[in-house]
N, C-alpha and C. Protein backbone atom coordinates (compact mmCIF):
# COMPACT_ATOMS: atom_id res chain seq x y z
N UNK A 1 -9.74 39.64 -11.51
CA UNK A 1 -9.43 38.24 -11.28
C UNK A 1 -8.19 37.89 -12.11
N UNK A 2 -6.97 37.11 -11.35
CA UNK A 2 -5.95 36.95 -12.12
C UNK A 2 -6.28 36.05 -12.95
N UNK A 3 -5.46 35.31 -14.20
CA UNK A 3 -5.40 34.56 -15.02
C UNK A 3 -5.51 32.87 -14.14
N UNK A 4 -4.35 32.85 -13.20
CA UNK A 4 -4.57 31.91 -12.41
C UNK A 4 -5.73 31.26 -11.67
N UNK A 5 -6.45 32.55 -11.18
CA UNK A 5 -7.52 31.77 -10.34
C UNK A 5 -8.51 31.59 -11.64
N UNK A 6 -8.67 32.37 -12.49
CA UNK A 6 -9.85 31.91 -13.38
C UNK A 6 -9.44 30.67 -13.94
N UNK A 7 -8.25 30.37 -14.19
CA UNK A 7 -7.90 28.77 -14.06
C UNK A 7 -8.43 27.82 -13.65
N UNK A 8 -8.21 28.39 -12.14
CA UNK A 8 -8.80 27.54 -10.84
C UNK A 8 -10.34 26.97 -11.04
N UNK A 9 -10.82 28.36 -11.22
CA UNK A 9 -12.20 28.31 -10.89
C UNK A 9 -12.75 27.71 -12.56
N UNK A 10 -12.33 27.31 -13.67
CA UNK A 10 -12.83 27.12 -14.68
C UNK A 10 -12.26 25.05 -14.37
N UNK A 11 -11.38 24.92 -13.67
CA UNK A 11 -11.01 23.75 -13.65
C UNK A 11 -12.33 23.08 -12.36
N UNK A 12 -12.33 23.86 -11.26
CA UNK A 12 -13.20 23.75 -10.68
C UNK A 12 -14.59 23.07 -11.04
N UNK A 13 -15.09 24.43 -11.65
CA UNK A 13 -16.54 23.97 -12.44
C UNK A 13 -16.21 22.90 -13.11
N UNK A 14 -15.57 22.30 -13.90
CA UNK A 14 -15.41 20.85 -14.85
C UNK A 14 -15.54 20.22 -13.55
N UNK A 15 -14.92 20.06 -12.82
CA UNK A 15 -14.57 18.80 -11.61
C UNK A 15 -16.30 18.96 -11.50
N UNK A 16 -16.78 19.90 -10.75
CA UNK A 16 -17.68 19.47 -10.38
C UNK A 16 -18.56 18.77 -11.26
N UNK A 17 -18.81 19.45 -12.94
CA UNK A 17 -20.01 19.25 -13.31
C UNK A 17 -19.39 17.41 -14.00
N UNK A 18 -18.14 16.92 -13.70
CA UNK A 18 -17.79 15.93 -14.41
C UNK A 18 -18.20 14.82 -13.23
N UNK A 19 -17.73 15.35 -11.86
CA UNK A 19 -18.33 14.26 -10.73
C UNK A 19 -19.83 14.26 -10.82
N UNK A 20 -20.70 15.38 -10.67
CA UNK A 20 -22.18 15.15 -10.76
C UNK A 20 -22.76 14.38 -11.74
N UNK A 21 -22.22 14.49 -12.76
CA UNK A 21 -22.88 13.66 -13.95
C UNK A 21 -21.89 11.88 -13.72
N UNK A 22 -21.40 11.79 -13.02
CA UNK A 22 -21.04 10.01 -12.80
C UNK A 22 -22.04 9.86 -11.39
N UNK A 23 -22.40 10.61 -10.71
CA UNK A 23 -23.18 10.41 -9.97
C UNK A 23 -24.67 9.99 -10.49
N UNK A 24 -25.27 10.31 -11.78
CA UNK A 24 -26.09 10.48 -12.30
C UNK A 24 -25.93 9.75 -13.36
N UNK A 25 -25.02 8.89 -13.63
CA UNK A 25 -24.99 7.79 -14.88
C UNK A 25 -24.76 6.57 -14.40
N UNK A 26 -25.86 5.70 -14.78
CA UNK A 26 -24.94 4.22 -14.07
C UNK A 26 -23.82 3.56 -14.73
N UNK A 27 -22.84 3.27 -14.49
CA UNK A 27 -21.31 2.87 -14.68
C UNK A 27 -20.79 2.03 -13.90
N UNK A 28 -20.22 0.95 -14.89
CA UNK A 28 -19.92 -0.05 -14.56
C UNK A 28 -18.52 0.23 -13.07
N UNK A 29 -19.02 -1.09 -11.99
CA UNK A 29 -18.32 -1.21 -10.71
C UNK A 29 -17.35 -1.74 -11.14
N UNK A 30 -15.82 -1.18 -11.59
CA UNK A 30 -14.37 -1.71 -11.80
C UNK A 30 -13.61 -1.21 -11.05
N UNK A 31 -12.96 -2.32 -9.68
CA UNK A 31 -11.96 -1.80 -9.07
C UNK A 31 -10.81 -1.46 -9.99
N UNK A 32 -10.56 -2.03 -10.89
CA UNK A 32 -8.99 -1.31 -11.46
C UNK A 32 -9.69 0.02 -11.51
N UNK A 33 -10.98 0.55 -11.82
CA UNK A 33 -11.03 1.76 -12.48
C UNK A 33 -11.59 2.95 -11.06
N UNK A 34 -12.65 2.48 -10.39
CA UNK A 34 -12.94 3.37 -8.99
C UNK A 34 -12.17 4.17 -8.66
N UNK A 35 -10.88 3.32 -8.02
CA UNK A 35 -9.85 4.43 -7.70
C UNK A 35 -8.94 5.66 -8.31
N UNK A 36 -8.59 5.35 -9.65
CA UNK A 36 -8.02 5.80 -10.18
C UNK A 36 -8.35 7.77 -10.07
N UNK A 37 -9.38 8.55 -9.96
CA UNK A 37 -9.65 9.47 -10.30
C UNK A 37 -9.00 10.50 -8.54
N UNK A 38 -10.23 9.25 -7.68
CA UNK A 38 -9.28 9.97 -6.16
C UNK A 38 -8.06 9.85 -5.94
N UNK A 39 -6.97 8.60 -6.49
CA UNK A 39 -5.68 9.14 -6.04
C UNK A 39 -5.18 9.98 -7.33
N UNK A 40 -5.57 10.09 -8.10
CA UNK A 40 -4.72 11.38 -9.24
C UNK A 40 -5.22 12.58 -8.86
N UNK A 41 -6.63 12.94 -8.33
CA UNK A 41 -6.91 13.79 -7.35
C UNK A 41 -5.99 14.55 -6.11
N UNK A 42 -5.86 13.24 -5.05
CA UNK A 42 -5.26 13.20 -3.97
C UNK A 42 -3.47 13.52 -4.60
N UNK A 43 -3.51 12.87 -5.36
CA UNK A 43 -1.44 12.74 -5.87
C UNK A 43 -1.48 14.69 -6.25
N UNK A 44 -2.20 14.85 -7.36
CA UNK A 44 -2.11 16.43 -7.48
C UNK A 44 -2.45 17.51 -6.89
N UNK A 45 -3.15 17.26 -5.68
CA UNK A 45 -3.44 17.99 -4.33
C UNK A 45 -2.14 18.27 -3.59
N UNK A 46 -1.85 17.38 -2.81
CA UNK A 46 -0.44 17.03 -2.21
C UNK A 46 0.69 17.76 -3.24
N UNK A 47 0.86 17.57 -3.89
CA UNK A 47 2.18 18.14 -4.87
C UNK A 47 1.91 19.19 -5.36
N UNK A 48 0.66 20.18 -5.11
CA UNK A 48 0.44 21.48 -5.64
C UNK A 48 0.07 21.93 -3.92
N UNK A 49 -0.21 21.19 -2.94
CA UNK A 49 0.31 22.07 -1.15
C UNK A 49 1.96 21.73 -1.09
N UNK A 50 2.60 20.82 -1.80
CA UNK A 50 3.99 21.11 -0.71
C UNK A 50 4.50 22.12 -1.30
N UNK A 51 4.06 22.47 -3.28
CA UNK A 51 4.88 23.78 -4.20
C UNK A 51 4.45 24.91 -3.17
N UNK A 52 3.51 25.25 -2.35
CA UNK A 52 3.19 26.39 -1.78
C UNK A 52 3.90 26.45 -0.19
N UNK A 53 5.20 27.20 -0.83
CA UNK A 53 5.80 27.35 0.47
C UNK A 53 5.11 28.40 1.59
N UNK A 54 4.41 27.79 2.85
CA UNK A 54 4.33 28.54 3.38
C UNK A 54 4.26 28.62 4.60
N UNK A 55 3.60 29.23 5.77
CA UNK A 55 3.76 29.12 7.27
C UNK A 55 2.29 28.33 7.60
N UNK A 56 2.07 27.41 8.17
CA UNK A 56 1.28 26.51 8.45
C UNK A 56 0.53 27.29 9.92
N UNK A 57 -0.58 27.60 10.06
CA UNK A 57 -1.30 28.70 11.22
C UNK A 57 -2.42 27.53 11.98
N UNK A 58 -3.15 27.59 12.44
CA UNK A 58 -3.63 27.09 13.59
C UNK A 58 -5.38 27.04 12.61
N UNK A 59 -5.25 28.35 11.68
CA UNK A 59 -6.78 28.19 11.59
C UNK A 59 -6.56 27.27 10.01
N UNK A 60 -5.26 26.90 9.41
CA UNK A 60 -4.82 26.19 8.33
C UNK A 60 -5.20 24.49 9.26
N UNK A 61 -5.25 24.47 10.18
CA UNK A 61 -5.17 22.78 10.95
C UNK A 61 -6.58 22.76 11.21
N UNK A 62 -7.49 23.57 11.84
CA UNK A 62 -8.47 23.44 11.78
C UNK A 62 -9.58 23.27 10.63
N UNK A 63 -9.09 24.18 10.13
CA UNK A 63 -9.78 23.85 8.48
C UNK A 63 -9.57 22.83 7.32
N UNK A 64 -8.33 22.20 7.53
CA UNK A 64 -8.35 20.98 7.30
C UNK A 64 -8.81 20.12 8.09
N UNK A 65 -8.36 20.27 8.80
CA UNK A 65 -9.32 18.96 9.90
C UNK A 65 -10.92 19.09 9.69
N UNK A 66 -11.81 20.10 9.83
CA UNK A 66 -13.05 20.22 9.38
C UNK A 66 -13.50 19.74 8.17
N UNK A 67 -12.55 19.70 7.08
CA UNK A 67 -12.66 19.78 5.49
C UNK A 67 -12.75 18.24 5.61
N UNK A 68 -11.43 17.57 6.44
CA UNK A 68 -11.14 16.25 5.81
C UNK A 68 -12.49 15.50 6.58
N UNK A 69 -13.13 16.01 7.64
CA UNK A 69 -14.23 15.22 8.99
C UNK A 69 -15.12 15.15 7.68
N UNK A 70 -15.63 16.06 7.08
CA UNK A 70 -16.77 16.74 6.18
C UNK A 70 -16.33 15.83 5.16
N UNK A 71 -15.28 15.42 3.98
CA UNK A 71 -15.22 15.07 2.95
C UNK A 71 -15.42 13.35 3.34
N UNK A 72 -15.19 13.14 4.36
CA UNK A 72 -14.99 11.38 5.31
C UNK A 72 -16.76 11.18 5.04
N UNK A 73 -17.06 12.15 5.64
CA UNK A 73 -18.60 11.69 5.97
C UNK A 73 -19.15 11.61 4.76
N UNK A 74 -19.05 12.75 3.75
CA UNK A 74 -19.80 12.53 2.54
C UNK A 74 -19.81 11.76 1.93
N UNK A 75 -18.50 11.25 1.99
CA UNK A 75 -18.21 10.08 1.06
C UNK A 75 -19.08 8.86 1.21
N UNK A 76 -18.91 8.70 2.89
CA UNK A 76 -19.64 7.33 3.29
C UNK A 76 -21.03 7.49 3.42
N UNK A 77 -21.79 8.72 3.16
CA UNK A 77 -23.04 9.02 3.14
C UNK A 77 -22.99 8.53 1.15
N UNK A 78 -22.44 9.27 0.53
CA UNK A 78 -22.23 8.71 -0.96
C UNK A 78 -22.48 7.40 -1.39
N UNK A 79 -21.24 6.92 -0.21
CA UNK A 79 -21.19 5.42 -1.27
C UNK A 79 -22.39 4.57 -0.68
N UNK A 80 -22.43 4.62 0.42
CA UNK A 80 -23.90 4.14 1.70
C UNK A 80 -25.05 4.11 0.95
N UNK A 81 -25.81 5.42 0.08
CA UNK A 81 -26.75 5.46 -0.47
C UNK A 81 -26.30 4.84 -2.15
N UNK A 82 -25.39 4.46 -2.40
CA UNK A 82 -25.67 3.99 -3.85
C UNK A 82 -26.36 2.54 -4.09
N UNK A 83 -26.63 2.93 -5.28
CA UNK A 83 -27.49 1.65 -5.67
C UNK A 83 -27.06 0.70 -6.80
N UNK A 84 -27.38 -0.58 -6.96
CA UNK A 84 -26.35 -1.32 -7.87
C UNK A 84 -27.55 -1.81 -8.83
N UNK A 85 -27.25 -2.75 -9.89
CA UNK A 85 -27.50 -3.43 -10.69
C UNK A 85 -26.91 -3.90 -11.71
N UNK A 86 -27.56 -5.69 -12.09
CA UNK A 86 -26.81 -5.82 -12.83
C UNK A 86 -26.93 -5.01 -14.41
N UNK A 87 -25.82 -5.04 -15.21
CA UNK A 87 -25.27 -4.48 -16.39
C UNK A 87 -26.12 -5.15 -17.11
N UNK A 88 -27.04 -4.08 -18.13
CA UNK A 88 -27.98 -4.31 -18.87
C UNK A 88 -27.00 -4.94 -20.65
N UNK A 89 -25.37 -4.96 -20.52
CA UNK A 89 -25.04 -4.91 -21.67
C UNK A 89 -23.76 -5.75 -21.35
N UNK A 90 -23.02 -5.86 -20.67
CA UNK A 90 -21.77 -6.71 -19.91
C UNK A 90 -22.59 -8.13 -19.13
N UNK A 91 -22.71 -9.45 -19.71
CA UNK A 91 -23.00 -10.32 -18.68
C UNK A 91 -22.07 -10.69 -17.27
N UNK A 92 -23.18 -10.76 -16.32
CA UNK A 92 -21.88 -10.79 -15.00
C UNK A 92 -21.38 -9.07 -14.01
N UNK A 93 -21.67 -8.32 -15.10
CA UNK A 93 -20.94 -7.31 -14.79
C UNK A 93 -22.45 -6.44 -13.59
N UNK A 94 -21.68 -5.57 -12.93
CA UNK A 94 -22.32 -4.57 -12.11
C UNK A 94 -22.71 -3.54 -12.11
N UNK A 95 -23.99 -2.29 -12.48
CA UNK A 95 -22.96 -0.90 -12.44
C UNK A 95 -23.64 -0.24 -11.05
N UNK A 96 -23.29 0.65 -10.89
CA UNK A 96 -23.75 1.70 -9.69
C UNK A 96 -23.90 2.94 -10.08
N UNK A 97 -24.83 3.64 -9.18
CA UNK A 97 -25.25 5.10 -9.48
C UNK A 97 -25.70 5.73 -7.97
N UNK A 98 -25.42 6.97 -7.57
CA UNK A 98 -26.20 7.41 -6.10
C UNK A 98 -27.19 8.39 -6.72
N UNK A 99 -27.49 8.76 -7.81
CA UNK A 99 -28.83 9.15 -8.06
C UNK A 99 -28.24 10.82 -8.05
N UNK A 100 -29.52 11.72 -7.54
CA UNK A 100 -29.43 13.01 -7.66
C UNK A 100 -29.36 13.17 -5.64
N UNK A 101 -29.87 12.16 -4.80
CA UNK A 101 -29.43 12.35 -3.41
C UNK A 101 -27.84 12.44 -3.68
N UNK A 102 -27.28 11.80 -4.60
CA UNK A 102 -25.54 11.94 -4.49
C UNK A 102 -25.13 12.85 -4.68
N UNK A 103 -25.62 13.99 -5.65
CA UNK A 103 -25.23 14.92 -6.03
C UNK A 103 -25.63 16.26 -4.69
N UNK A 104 -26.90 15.69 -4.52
CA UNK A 104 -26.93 16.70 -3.50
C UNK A 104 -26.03 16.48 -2.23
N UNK A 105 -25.47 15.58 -1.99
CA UNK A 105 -24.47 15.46 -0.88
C UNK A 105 -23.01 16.38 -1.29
N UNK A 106 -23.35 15.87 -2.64
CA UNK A 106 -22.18 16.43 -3.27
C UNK A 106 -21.97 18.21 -3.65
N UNK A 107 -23.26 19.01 -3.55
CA UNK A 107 -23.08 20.32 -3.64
C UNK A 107 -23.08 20.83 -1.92
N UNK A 108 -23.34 19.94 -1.40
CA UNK A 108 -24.10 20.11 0.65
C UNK A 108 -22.06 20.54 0.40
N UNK A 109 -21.37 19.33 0.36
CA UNK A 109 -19.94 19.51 0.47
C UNK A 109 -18.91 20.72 -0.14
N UNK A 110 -19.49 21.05 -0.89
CA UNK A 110 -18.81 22.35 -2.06
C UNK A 110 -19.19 23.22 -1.43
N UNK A 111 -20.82 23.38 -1.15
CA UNK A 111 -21.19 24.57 -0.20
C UNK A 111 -19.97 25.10 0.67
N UNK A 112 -20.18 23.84 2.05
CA UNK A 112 -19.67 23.89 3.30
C UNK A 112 -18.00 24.65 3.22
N UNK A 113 -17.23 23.61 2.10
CA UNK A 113 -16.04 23.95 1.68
C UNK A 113 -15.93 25.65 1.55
N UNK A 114 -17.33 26.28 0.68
CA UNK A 114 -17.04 27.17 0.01
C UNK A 114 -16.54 28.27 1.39
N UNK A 115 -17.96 28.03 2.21
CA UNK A 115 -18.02 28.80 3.53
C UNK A 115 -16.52 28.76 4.10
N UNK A 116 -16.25 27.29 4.15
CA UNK A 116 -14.59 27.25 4.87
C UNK A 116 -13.52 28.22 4.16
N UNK A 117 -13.43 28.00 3.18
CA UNK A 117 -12.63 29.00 2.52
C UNK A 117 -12.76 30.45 2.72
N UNK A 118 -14.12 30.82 2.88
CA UNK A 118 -14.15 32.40 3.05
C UNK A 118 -13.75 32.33 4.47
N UNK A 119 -14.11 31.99 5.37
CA UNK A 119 -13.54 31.74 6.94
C UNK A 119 -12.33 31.65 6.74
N UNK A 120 -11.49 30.95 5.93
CA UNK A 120 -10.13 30.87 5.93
C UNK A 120 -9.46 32.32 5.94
N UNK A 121 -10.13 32.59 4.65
CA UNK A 121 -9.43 33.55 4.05
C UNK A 121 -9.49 35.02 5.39
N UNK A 122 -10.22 35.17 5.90
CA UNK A 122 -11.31 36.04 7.09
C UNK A 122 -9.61 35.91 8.20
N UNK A 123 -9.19 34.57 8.23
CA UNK A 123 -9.34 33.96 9.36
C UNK A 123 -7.19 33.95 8.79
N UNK A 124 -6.92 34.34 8.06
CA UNK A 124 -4.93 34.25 7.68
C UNK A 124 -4.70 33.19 6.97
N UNK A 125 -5.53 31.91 6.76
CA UNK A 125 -5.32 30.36 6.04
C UNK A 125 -4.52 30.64 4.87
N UNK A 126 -3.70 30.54 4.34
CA UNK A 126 -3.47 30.28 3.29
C UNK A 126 -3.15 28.85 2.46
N UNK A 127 -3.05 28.12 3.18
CA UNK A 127 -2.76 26.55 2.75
C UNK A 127 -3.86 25.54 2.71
N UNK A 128 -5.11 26.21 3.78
CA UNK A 128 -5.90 25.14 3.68
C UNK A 128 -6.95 25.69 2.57
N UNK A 129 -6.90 27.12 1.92
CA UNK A 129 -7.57 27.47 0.79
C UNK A 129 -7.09 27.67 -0.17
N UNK A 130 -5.60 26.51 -0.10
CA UNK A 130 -5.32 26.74 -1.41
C UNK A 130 -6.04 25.77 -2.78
N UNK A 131 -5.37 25.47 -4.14
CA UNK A 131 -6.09 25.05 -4.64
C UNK A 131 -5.76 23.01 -4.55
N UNK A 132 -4.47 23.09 -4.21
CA UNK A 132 -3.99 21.79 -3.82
C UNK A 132 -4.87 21.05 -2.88
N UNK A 133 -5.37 22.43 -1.66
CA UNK A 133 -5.98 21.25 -0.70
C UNK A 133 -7.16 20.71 -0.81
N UNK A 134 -7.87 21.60 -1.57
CA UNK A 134 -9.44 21.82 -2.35
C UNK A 134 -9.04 20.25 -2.92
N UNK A 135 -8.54 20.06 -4.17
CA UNK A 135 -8.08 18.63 -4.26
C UNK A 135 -7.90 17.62 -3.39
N UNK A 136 -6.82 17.53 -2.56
CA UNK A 136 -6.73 16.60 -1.70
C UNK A 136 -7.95 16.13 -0.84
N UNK A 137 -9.13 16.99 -0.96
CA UNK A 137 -11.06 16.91 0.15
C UNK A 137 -11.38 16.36 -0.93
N UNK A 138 -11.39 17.01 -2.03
CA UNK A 138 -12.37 16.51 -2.96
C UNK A 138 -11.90 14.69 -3.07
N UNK A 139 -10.40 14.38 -3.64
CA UNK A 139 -9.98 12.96 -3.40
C UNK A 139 -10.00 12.46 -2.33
N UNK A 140 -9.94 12.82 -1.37
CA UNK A 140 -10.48 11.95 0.02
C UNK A 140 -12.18 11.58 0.30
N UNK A 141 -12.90 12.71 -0.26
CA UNK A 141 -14.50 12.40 -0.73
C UNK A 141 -14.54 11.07 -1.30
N UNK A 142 -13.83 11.32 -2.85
CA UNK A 142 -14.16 10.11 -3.57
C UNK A 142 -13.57 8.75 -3.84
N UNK A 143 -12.48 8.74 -2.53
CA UNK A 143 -11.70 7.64 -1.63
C UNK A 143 -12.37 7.19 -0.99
N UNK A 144 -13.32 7.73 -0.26
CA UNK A 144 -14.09 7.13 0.90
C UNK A 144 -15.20 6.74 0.49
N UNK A 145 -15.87 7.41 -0.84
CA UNK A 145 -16.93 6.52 -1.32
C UNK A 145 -16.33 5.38 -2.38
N UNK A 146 -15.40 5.45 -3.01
CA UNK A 146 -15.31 4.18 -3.49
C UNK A 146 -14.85 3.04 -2.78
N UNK A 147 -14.56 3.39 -1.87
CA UNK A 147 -14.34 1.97 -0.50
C UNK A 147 -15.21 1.58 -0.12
N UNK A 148 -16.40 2.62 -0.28
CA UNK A 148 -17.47 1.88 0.94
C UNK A 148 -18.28 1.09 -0.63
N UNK A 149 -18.48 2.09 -2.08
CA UNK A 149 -18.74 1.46 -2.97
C UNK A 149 -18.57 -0.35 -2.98
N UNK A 150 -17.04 -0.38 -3.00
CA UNK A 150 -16.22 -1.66 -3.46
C UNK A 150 -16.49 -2.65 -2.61
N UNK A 151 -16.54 -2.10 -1.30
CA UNK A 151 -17.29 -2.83 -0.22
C UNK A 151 -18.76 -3.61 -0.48
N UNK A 152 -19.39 -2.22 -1.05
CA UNK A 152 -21.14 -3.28 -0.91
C UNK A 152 -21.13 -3.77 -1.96
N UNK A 153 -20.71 -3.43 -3.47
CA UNK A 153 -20.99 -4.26 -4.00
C UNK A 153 -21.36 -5.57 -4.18
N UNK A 154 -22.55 -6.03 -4.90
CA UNK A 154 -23.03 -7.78 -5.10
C UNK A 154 -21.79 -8.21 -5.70
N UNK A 155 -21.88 -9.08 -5.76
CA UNK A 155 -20.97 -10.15 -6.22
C UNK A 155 -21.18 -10.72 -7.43
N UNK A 156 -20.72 -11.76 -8.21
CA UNK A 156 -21.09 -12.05 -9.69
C UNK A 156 -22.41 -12.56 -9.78
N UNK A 157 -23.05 -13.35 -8.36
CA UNK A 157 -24.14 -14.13 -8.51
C UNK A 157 -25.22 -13.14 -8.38
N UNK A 158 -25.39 -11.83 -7.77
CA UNK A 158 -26.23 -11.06 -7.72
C UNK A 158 -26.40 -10.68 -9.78
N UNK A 159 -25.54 -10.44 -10.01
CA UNK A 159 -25.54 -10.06 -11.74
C UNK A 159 -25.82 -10.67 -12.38
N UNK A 160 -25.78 -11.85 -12.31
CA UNK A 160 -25.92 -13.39 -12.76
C UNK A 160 -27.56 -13.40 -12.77
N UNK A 161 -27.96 -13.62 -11.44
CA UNK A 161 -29.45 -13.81 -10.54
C UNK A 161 -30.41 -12.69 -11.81
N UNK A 162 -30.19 -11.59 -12.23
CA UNK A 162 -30.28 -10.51 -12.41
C UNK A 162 -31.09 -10.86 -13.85
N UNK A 163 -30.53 -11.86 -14.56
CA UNK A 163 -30.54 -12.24 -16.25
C UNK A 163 -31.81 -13.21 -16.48
């Protein structure tokens, strides 16, 4: 294993075990803050696929397209099942959590990915298994659940009601 991919794969494992455990902590609902993780996600995805110059193949479009259908749905299966309450320590304030169903949506997706990648690899991909695009699914995952998040959230009077 080169130096690089054990990179990969050591940055990897953090991502994951750092998303599962916010899945599993309740934390306060801050739009300034929600987004922030999927587009620095999404921003360093994108700018680590365009450094990889390469020939764009048919099973590279499909596998993104599968990746991004798959990361859409999870998300809105994610944010769909979360649950709110008010902040036992912030008056007013909100937090949210999707429990351990989140997490399991969330390894269902890593799985699927993983499979895609060996298919890729099977299959000539080189762009849609790279490590940029792996990023860009994973931030489109947690784009699509913090929209649908930001969406349900109660409002101040639900937090309020709460006290």
């Amino acid at each position: 294993m080169t130096t690089s991919a054990l990179t990969d794969l050591l940055l990897g494992l953090v991502l994951i075990a750092y998303i599962s455990s916010r899945q599993l902590r309740w934390r306060p609902v801050d739009p300034a803050r929600i987004f922030k993780l999927p587009l620095i996600l999404s921003v360093v995805g994108v700018v680590l696929m365009a450094k990889q110059a390469t020939t764009i193949h048919t099973a590279d479009i499909v596998i993104l397209g599968v990746s991004a259908a798959l990361a859409a749905t999870s998300g809105l299966l994610m944010g769909g099942i979360t649950r709110f309450r008010p902040s036992p320590t912030v008056p007013g304030a909100v937090e949210s959590r999707s429990g351990w169903l989140g997490v399991a949506i969330w390894f269902g997706l890593i799985a699927v990915r993983i499979g895609l990648d060996v298919a890729g690899h099977r299959m000539g991909s080189t762009l849609a298994t790279s490590t940029g695009t792996i990023l860009v699914i994973v931030g489109l995952n947690r784009l699509i659940s913090a929209l649908v998040v930001s969406a349900r959230q109660p409002r101040r009077s639900f937090a309020m009601a709460g006290r």
